[in-house]
Protein backbone atom coordinates (compact mmCIF):
# COMPACT_ATOMS: atom_id res chain seq x y z
CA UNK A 1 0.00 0.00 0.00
CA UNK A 2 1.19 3.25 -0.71
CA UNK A 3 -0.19 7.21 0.55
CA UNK A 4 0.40 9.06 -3.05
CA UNK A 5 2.90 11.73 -0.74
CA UNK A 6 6.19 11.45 -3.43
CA UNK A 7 9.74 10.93 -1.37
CA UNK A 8 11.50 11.62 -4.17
CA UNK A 9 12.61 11.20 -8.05
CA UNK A 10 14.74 8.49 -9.71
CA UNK A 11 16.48 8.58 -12.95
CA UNK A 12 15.95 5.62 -15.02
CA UNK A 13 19.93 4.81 -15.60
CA UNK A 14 19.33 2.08 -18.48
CA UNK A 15 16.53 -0.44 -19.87
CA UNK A 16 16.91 -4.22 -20.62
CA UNK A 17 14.35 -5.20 -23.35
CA UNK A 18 12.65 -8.32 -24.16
CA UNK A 19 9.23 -9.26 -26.05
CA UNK A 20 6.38 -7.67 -24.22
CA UNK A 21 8.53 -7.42 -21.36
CA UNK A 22 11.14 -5.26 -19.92
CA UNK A 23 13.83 -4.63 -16.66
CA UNK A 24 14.56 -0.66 -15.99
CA UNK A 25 17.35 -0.13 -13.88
CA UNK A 26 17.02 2.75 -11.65
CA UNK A 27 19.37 5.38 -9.55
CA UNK A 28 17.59 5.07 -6.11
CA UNK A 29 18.06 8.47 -3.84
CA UNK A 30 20.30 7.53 -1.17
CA UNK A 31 17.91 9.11 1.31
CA UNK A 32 15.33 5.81 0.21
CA UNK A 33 17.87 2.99 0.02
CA UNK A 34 17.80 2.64 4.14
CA UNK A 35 16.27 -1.15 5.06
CA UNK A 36 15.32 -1.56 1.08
CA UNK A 37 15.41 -5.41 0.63
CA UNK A 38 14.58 -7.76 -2.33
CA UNK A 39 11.29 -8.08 -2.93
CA UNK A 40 10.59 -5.22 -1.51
CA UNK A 41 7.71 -2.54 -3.23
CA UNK A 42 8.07 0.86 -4.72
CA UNK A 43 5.84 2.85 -6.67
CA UNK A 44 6.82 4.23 -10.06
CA UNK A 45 4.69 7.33 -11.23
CA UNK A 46 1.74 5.00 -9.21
CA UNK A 47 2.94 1.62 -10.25
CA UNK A 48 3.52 -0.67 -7.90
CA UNK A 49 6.61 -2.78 -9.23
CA UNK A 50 9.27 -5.05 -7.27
CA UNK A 51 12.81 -4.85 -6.05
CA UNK A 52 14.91 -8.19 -8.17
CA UNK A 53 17.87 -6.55 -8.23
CA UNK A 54 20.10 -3.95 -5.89
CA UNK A 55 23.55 -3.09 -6.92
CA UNK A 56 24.71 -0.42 -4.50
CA UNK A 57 22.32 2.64 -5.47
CA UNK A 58 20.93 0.77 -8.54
CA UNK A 59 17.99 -0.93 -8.50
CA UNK A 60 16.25 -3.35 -11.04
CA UNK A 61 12.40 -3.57 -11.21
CA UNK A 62 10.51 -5.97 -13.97
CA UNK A 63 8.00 -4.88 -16.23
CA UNK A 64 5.22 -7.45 -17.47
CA UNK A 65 3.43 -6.58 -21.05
CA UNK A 66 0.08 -5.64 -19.20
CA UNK A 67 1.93 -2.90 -16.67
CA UNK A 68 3.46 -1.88 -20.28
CA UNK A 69 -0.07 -1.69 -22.16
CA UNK A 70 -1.56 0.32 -19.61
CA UNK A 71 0.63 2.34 -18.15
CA UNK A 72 3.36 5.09 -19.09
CA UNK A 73 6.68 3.13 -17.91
CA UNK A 74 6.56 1.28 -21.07
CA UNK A 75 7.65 4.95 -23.09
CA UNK A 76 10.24 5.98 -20.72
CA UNK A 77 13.87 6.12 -21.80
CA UNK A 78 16.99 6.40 -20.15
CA UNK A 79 17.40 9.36 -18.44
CA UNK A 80 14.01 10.46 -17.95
CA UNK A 81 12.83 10.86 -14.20
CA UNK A 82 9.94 9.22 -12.13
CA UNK A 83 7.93 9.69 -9.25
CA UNK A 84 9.17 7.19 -6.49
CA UNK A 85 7.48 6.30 -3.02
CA UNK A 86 8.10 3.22 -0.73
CA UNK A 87 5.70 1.39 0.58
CA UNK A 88 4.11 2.45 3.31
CA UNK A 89 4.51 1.33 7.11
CA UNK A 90 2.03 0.28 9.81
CA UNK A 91 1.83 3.28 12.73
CA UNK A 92 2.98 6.15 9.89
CA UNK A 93 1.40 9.40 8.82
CA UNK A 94 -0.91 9.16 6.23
CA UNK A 95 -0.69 12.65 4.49
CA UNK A 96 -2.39 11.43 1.50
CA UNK A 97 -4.87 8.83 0.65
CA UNK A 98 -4.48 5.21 0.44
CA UNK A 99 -3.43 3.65 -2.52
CA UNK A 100 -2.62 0.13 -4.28
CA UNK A 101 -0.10 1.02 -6.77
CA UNK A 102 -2.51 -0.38 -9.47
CA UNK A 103 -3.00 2.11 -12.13
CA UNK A 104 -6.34 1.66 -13.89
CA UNK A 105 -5.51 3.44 -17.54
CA UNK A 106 -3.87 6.54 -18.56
CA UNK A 107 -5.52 9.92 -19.03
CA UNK A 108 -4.12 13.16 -21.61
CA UNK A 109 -3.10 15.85 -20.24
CA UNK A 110 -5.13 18.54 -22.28
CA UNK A 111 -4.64 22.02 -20.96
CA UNK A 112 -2.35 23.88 -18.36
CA UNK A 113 -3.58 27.18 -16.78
CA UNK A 114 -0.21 28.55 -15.09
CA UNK A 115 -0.08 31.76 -13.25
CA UNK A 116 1.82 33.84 -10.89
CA UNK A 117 0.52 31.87 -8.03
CA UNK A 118 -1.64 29.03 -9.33
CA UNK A 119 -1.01 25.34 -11.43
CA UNK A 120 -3.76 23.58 -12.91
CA UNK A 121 -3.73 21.17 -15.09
CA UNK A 122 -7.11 19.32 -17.24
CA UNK A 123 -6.85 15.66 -18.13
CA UNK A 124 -8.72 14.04 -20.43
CA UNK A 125 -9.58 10.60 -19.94
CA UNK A 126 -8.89 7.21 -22.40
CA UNK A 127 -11.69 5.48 -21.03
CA UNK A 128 -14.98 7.51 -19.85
CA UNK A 129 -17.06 5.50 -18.19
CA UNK A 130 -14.19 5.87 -15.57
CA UNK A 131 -15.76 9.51 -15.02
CA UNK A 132 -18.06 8.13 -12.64
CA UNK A 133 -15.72 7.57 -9.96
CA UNK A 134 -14.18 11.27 -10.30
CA UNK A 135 -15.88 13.47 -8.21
CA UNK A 136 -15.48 17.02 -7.23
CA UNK A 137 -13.40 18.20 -4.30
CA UNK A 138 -12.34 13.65 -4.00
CA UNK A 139 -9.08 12.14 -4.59
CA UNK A 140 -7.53 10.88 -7.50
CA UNK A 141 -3.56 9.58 -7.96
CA UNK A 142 -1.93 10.78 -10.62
CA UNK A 143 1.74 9.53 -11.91
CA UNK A 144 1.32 8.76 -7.83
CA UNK A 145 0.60 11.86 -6.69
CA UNK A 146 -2.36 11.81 -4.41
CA UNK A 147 -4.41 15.08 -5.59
CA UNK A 148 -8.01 16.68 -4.87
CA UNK A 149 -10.30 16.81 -8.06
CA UNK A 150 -10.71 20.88 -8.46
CA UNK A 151 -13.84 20.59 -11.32
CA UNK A 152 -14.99 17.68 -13.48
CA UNK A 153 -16.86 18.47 -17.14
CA UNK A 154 -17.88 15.53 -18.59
CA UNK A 155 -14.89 13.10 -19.23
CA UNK A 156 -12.13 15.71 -18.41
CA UNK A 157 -11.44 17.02 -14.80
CA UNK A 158 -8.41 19.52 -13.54
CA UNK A 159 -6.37 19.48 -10.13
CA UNK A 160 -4.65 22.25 -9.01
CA UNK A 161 -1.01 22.38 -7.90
CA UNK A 162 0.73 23.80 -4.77
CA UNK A 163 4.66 24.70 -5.60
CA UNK A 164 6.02 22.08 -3.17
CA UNK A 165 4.29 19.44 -5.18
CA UNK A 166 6.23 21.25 -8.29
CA UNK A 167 9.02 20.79 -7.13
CA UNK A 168 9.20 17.23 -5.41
CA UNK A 169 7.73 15.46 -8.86
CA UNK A 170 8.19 15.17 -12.29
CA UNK A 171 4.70 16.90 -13.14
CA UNK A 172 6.15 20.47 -13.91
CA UNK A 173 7.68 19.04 -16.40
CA UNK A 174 4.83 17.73 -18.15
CA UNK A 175 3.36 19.01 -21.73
CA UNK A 176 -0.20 19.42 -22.81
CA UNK A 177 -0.13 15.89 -24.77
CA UNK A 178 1.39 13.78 -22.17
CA UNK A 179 0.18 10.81 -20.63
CA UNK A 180 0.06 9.91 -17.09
CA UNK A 181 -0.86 7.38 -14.53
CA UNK A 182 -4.48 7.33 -13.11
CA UNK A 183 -5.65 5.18 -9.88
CA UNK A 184 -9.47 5.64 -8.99
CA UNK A 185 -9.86 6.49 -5.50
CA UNK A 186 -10.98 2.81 -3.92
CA UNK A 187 -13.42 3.77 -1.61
CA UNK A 188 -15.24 6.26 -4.07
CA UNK A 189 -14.95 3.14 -6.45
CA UNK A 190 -16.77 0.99 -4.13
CA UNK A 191 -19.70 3.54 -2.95
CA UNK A 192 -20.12 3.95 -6.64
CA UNK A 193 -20.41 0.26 -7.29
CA UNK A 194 -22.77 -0.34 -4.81
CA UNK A 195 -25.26 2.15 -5.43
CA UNK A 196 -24.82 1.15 -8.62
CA UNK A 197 -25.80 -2.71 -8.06
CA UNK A 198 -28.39 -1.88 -5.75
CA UNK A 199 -29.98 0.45 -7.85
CA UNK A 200 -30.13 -2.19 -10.80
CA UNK A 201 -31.67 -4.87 -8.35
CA UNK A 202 -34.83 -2.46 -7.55
């Protein structure tokens, strides 16, 4: 389980490629490496992936043809940055919502509205029937970033970015175009789903 609150970014230092299936080899911040075992998880831009490798401050994380299909690990190059979080431990803070690390799709990003003192950014979704479970002022993860929905118009919704969250992720550098990570908040999911399945039953 993760809390969408970013520790940090990771350079991807080089990718082993197979069919439908590949091994990116990451620089780990040494501030994260402390107690990081084998087997252990960590979140890429939301995706929960596993430690099967740890050479020093490089670490090795498999990538199956379905986390490649649906997410945006599978266009990454060497070089580029992502979003990194541990998982998360029993008894600490939970500053952001809870999380699985299982990103549902990916949505556009289709407009940015920057400034002097305010970030927002509108995403567009791949799949809108997903718009149900995006509600106004309720949380949605995106690259891993836990964020509050600022305004939802039919399959496109915006969230609105403080500097710190600038800063400590790779979203500033994002272009209208992009694609990102999206994981549904779970317990809006399953409200929805069960209104839903009652309401067909009447």
């Amino acid at each position: 389980m993760f809390t969408g609150i970013i520790q940090g970014k990771a350079r991807i230092e080089s990718i082993e490629t197979k069919k439908d299936f590949k091994t990116h080899i990451i620089k780990m911040p040494s501030d994260l490496l402390d107690g990081l075992k084998l087997g252990a998880s960590v979140a890429h831009n939301g995706v929960c992936l596993t430690v099967t490798q740890i050479d020093g401050d490089l670490l090795s994380f498999d990538l199956m043809q379905e986390t490649l299909r649906i997410t945006n690990l599978g266009d990454l190059q060497p070089g580029d940055e992502i979003n990194i979080e541990r998982a998360m431990k029993i008894g600490d803070e939970i500053g952001g919502h809870m999380l699985s690390g299982h990103v549902y799709s990916m949505v556009f990003i289709e407009r940015i509205i920057e400034t002097e003192n305010n970030y927002q950014i509108w995403f567009q979704l791949q799949q809108p029937q997903l718009i149900k479970y995006i509600l106004t002022k309720g949380y949605v993860a995106i690259d891993g970033i836990s964020l509050t929905i600022g305004a939802v118009e039919d399959s496109r919704f915006c969230v609105n970015l403080i500097p710190e969250t600038l800063q400590r992720t790779i979203i500033g550098q994002k272009k209208i175009g992009d694609k990102v990570n999206i994981e549904i908040d779970s317990q809006t999911q399953a409200v929805v789903d069960t209104v839903e399945r009652y309401l067909d039953r009447k």
